[in-house]
C-alpha atoms as a PDB file:
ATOM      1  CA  UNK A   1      13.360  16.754   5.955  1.00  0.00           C
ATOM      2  CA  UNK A   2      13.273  12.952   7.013  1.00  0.00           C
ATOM      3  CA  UNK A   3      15.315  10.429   5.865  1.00  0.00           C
ATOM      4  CA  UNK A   4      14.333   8.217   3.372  1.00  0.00           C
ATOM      5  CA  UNK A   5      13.241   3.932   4.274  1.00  0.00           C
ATOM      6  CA  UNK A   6      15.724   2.619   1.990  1.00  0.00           C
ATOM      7  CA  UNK A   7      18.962   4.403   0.179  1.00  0.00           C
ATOM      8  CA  UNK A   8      20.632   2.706  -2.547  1.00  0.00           C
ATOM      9  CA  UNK A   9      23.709   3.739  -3.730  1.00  0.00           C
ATOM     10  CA  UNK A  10      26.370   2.988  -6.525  1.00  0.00           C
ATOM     11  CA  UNK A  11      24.186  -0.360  -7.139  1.00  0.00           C
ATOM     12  CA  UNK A  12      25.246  -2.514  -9.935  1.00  0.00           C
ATOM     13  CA  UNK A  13      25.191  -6.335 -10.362  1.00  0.00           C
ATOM     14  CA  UNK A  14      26.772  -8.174 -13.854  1.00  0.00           C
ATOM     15  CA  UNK A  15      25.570 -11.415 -14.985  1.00  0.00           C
ATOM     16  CA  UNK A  16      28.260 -12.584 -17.434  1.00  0.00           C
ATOM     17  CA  UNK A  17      30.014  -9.402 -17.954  1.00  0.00           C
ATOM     18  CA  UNK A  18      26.575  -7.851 -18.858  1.00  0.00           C
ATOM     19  CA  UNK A  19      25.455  -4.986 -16.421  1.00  0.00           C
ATOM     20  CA  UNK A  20      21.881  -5.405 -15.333  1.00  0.00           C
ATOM     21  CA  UNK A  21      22.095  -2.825 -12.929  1.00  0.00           C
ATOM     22  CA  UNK A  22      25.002   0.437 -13.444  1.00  0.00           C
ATOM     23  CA  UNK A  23      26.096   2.716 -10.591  1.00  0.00           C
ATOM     24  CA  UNK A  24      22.488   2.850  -9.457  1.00  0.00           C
ATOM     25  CA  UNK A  25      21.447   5.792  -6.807  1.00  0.00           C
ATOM     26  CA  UNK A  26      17.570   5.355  -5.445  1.00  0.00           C
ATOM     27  CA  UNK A  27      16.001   6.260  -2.132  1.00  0.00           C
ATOM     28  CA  UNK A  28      12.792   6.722  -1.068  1.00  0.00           C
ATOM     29  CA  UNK A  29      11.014   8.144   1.498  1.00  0.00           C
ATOM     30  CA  UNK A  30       8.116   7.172   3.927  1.00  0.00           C
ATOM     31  CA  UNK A  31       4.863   5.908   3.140  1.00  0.00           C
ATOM     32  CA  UNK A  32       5.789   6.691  -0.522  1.00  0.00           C
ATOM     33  CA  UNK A  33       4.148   4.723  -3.479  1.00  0.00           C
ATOM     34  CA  UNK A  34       7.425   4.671  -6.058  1.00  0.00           C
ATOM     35  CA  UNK A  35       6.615   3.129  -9.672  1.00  0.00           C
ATOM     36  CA  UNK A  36       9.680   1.787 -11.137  1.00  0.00           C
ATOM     37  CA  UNK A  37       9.126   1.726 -14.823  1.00  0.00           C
ATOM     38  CA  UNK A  38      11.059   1.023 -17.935  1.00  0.00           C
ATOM     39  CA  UNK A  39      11.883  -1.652 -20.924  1.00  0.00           C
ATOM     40  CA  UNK A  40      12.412  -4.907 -20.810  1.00  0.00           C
ATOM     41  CA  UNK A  41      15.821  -5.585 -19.937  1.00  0.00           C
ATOM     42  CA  UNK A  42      16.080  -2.067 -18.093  1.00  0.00           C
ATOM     43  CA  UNK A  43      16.762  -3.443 -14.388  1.00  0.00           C
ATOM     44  CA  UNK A  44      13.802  -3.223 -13.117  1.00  0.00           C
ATOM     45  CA  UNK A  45      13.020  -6.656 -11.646  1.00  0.00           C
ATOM     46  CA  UNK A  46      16.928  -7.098 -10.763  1.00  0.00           C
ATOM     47  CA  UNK A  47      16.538  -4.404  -8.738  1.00  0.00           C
ATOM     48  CA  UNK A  48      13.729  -5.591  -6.688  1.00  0.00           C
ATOM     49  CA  UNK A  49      15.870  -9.123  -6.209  1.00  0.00           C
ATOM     50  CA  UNK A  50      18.891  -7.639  -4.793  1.00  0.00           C
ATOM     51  CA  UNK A  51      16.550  -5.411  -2.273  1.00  0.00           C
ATOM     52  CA  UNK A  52      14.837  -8.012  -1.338  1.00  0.00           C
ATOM     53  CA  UNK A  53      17.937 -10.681  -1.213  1.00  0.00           C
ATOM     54  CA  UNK A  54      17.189 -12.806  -4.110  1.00  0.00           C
ATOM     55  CA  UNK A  55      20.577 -11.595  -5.871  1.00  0.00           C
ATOM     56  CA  UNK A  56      23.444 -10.292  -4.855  1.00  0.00           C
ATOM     57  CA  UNK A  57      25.039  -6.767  -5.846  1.00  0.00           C
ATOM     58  CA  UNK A  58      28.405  -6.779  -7.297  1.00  0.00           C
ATOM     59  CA  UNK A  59      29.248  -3.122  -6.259  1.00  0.00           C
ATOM     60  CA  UNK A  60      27.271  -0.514  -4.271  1.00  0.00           C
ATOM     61  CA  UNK A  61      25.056  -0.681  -0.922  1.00  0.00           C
ATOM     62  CA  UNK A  62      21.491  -1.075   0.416  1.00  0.00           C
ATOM     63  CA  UNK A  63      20.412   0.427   3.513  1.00  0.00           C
ATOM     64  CA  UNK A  64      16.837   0.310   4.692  1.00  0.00           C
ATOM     65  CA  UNK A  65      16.261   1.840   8.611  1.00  0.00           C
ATOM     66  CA  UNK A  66      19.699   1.648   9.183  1.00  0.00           C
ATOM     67  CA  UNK A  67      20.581  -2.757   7.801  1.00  0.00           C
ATOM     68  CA  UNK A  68      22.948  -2.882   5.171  1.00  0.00           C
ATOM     69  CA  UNK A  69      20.586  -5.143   3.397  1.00  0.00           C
ATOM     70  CA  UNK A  70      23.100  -6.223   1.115  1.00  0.00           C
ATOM     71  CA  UNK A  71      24.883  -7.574   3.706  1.00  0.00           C
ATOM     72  CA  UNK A  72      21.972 -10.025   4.730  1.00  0.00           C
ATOM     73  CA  UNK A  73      19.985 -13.244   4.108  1.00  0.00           C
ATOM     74  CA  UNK A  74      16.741 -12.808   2.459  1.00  0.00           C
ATOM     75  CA  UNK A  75      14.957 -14.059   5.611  1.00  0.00           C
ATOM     76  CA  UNK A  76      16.883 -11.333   7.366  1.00  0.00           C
ATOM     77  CA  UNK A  77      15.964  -8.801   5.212  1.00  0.00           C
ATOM     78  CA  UNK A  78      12.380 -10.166   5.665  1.00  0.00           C
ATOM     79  CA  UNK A  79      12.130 -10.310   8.755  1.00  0.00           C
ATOM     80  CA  UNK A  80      13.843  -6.663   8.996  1.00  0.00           C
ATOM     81  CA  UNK A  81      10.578  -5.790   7.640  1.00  0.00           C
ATOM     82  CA  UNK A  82      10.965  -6.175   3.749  1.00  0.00           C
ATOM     83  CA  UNK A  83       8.044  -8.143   1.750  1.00  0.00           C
ATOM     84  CA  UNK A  84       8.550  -8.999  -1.805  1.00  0.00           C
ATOM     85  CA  UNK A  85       5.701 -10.164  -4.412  1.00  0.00           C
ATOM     86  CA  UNK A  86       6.484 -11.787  -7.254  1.00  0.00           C
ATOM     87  CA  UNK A  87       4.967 -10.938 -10.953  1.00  0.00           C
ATOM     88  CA  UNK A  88       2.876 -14.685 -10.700  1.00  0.00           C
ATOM     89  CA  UNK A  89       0.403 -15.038  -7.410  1.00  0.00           C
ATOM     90  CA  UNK A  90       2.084 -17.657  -4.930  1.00  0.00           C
ATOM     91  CA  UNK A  91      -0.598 -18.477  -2.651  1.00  0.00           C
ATOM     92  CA  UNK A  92      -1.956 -22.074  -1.382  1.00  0.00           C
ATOM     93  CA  UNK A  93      -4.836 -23.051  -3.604  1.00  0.00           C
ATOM     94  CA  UNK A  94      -5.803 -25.689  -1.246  1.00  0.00           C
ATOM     95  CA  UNK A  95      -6.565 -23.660   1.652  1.00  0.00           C
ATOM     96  CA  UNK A  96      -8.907 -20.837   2.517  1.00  0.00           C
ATOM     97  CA  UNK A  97      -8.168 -17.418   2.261  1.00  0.00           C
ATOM     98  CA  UNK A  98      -7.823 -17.344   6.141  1.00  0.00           C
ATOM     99  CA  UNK A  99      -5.740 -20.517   6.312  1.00  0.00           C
ATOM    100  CA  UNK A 100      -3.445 -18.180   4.102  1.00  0.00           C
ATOM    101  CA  UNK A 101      -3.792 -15.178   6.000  1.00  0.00           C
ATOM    102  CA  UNK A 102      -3.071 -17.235   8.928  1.00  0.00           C
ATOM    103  CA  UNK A 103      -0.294 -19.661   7.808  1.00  0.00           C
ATOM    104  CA  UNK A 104       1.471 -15.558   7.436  1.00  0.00           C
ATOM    105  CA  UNK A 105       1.190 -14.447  10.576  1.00  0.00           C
ATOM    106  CA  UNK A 106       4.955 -13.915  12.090  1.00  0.00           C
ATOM    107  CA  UNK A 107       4.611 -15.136  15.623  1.00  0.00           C
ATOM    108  CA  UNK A 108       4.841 -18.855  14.237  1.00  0.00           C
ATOM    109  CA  UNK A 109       8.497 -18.563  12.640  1.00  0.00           C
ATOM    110  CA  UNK A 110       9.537 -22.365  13.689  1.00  0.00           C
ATOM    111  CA  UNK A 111       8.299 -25.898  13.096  1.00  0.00           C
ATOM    112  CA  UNK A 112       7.685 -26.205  17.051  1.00  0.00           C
ATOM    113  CA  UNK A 113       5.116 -22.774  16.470  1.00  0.00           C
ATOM    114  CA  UNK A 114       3.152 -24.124  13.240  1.00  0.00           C
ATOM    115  CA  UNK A 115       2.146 -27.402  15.221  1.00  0.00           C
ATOM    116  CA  UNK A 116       0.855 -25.803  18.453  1.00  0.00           C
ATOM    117  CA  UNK A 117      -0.339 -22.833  16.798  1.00  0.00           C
ATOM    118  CA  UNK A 118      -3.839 -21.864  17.848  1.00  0.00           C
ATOM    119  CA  UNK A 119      -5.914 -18.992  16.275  1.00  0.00           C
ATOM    120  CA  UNK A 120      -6.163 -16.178  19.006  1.00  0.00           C
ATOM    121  CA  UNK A 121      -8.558 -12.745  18.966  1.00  0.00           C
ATOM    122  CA  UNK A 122      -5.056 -11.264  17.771  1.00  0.00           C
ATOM    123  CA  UNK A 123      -4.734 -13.701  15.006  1.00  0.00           C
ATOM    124  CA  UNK A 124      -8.330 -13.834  13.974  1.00  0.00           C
ATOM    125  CA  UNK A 125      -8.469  -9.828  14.436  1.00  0.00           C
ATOM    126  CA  UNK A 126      -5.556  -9.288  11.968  1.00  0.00           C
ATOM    127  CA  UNK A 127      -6.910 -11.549   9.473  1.00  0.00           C
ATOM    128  CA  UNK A 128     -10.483  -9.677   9.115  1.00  0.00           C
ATOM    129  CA  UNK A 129      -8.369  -6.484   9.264  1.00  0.00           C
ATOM    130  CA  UNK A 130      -5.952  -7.579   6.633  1.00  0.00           C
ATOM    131  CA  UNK A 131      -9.169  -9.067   4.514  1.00  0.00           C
ATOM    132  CA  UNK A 132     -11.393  -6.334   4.711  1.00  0.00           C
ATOM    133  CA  UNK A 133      -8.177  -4.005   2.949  1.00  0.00           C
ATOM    134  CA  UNK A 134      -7.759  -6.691   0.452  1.00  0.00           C
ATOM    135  CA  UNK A 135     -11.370  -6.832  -0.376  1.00  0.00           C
ATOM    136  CA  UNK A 136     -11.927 -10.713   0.656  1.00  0.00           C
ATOM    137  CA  UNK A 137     -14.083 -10.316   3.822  1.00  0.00           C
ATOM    138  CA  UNK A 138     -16.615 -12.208   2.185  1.00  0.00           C
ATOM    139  CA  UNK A 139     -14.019 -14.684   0.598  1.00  0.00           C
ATOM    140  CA  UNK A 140     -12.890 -16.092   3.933  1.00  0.00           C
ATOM    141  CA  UNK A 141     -13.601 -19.820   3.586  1.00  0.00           C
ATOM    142  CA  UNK A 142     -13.425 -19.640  -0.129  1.00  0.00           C
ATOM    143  CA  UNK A 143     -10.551 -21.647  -1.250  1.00  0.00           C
ATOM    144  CA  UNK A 144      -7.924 -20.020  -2.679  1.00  0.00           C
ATOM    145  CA  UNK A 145      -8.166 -22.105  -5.970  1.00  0.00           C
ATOM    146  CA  UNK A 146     -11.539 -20.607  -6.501  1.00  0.00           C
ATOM    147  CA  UNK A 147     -10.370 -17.213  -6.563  1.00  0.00           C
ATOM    148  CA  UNK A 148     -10.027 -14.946  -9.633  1.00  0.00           C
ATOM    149  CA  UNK A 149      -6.586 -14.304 -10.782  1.00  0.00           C
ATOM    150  CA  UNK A 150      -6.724 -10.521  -9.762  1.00  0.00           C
ATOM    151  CA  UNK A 151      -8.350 -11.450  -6.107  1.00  0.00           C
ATOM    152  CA  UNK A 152      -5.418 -14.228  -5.566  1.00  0.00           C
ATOM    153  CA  UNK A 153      -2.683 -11.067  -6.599  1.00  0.00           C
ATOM    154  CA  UNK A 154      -4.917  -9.698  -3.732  1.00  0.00           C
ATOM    155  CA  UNK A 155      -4.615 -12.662  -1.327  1.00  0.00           C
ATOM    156  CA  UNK A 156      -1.051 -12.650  -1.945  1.00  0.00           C
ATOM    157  CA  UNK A 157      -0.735  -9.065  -1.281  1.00  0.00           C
ATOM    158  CA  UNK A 158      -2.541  -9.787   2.029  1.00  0.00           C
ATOM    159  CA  UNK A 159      -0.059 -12.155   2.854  1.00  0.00           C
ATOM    160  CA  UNK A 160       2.714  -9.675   2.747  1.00  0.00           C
ATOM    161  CA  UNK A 161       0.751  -7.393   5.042  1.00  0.00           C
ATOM    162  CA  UNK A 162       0.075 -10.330   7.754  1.00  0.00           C
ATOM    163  CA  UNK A 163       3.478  -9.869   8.145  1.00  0.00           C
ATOM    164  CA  UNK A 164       3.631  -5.856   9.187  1.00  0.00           C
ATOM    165  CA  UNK A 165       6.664  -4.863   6.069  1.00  0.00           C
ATOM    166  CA  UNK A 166       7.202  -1.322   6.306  1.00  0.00           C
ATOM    167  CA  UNK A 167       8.055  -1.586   2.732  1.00  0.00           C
ATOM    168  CA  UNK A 168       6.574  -3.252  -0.035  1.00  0.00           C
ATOM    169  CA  UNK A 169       7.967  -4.596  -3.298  1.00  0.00           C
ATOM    170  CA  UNK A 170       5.419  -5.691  -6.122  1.00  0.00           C
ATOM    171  CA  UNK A 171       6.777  -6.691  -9.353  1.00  0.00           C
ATOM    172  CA  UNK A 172       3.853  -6.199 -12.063  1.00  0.00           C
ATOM    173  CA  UNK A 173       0.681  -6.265  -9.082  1.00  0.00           C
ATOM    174  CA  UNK A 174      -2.087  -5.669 -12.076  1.00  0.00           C
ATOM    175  CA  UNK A 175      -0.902  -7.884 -14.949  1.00  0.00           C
ATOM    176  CA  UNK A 176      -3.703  -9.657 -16.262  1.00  0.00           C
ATOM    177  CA  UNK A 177      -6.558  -8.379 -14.123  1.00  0.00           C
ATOM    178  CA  UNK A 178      -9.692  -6.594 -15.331  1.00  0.00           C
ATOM    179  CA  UNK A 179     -10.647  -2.916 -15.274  1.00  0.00           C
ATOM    180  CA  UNK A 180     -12.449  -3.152 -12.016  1.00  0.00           C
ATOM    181  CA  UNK A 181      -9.730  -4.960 -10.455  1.00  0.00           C
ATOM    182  CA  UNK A 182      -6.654  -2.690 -11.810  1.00  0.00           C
ATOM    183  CA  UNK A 183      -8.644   0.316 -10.277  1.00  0.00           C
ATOM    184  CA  UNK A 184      -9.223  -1.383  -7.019  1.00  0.00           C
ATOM    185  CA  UNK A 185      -5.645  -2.323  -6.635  1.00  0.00           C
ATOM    186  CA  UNK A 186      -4.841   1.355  -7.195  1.00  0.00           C
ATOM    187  CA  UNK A 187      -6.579   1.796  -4.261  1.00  0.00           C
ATOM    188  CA  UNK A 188      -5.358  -0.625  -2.084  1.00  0.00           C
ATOM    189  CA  UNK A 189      -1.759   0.910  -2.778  1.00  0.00           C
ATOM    190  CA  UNK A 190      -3.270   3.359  -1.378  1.00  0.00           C
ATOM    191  CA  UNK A 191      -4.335   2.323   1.228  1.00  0.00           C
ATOM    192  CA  UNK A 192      -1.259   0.512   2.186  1.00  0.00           C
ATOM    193  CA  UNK A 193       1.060   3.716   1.683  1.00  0.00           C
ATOM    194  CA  UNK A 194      -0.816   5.156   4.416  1.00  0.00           C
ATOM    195  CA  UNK A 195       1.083   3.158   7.146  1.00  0.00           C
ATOM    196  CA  UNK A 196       4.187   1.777   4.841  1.00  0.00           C
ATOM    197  CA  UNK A 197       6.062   2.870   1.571  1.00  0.00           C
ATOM    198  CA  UNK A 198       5.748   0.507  -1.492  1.00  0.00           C
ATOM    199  CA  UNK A 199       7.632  -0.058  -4.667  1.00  0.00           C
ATOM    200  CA  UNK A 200       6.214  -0.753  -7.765  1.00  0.00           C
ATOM    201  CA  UNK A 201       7.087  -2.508 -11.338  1.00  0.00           C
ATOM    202  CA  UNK A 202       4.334  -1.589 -13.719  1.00  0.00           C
ATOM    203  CA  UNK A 203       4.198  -1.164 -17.614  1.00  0.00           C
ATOM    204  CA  UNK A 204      -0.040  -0.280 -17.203  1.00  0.00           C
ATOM    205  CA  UNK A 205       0.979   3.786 -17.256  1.00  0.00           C
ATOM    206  CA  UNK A 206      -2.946   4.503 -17.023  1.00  0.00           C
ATOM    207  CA  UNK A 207      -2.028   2.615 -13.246  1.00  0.00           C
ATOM    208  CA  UNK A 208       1.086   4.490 -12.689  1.00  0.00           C
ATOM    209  CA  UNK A 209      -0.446   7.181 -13.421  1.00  0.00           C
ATOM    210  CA  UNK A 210      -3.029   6.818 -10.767  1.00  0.00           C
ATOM    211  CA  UNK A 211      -1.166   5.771  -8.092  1.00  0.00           C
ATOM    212  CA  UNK A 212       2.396   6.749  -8.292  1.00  0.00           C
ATOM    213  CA  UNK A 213       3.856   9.255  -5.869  1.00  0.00           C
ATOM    214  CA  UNK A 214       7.004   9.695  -7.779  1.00  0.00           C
ATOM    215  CA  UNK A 215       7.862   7.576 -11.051  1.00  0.00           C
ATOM    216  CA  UNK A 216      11.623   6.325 -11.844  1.00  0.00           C
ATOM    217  CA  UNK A 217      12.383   5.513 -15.178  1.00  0.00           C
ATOM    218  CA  UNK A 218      15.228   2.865 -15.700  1.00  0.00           C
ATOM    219  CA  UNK A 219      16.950   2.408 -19.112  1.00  0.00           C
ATOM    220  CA  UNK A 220      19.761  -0.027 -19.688  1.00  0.00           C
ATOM    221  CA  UNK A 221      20.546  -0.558 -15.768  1.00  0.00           C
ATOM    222  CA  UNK A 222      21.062   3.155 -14.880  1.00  0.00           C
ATOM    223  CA  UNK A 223      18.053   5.904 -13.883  1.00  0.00           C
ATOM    224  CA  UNK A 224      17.114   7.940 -17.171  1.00  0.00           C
ATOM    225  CA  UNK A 225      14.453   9.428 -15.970  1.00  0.00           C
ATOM    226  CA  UNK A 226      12.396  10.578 -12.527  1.00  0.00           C
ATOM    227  CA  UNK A 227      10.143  12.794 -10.838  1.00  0.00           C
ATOM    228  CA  UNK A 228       6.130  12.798 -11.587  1.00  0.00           C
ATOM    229  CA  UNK A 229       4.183  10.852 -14.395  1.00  0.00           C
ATOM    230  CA  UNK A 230       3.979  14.056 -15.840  1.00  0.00           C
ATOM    231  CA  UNK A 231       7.617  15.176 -15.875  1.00  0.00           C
ATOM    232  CA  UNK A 232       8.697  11.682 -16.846  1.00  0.00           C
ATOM    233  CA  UNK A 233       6.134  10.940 -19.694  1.00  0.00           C
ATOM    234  CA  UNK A 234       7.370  14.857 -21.340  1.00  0.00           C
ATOM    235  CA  UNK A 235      10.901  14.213 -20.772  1.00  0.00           C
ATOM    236  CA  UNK A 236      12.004  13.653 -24.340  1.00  0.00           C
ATOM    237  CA  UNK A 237      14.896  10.733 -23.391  1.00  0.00           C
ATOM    238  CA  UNK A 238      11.734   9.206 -21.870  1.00  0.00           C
ATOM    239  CA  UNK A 239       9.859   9.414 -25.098  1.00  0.00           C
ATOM    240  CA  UNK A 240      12.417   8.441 -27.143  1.00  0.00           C
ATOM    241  CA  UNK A 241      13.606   5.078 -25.198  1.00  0.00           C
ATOM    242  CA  UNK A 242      10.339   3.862 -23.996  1.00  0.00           C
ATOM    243  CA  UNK A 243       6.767   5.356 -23.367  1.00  0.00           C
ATOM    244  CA  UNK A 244       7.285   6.648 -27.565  1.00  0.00           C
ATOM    245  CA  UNK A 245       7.516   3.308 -28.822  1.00  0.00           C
END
């Protein structure tokens, strides 16, 4: 069996004496679509700061291919191949949807790179790769202003990928897009698990449904629940704390 891309164990982190996240345990494994669902106030977006660097764990530990991500910086963590998206799209609305592909791309990490940076074939090769997954090929001198909400969650999603993460973190990827759009995002999850694992926030359980691997249910900052959608949603704890109401 291989080992998982990321372990957590024993993670908890208290804001005020209040426990956000209790004596957590959490792995998952390769090129793995995981849905992380729940109420509000369950832990589910603390849990995606602390992977990711944003906050710090009180107690507990966070390995991912061997870093002790707890231990690190979030532009470590980054950089040790993490990518983080954010519930609202964070793109730039004044540039293309190239300039945003390309203002992404790693090999530039210093002030010194950005001002002699020149688009190569590898650059310009990535970006119609990356575009042509996040269905903007034909959006590649649109500005990004002039995109629809779901197509910027896209962009930014693109973004992330410029960057080669093996894993993914997307906090809410389909709130407020259309039908069309939810069910193209499903498959672009897909697409991306192919090549890297990804972790999901959702509350759209028609869209876990569809693209979940495996489905983790958090209740008050500790796992209630996990296994399929279909073992989760029939648990009755599951019923009774969340999807029942």
């Amino acid at each position: 069996m291989s080992k998982p891309i990321l372990e957590v164990k024993g993670l908890g982190v208290s804001f005020d004496g209040f426990k956000a996240v209790d004596n957590l345990d959490f792995c998952v494994d390769e090129n793995e679509v995981r849905v992380v669902v729940g109420p509000n106030g369950a832990g589910k977006t603390t849990l995606l700061d602390m992977i990711c660097g944003k906050t710090r764990p009180t107690a507990g530990t966070i390995t991912f291919r061997g870093h002790q991500l707890q231990t690190m910086l979030d532009y470590e963590i980054t950089r040790a191949g993490v990518g983080r998206k954010f519930q609202n799209p964070l793109v730039y609305e004044d540039l293309s949807v190239a300039e945003n592909l390309e203002i992404s791309y790693p090999r530039k990490r210093n002030l010194l790179g950005s001002l002699f940076f020149r688009r190569g074939d590898e650059v310009s090769s990535a970006i119609r790769s990356v575009a042509e997954m996040i269905f903007l090929a034909d959006q590649l001198r649109r500005k990004a202003a002039l995109l629809s909400h779901g197509q910027k969650q896209w962009l930014e999603i693109g973004m992330l990928l410029m960057q080669e993460p093996q894993l993914l973190l997307l906090d809410e990827p389909v709130a407020g897009m259309s039908v069309l759009e939810r069910e193209r995002t499903g498959e672009l999850l897909r697409r991306i698990a192919l090549g890297r694992s990804v972790i999901v926030i959702e509350h759209d359980m028609e869209f876990v449904r569809a693209v979940a691997h495996k489905v983790t249910v958090l209740h008050q900052g500790k796992r209630l629940a996990e296994g399929s959608m279909d073992e989760v949603q029939n648990d009755p704890r599951v019923i009774e704390v969340y999807l029942g109401h």
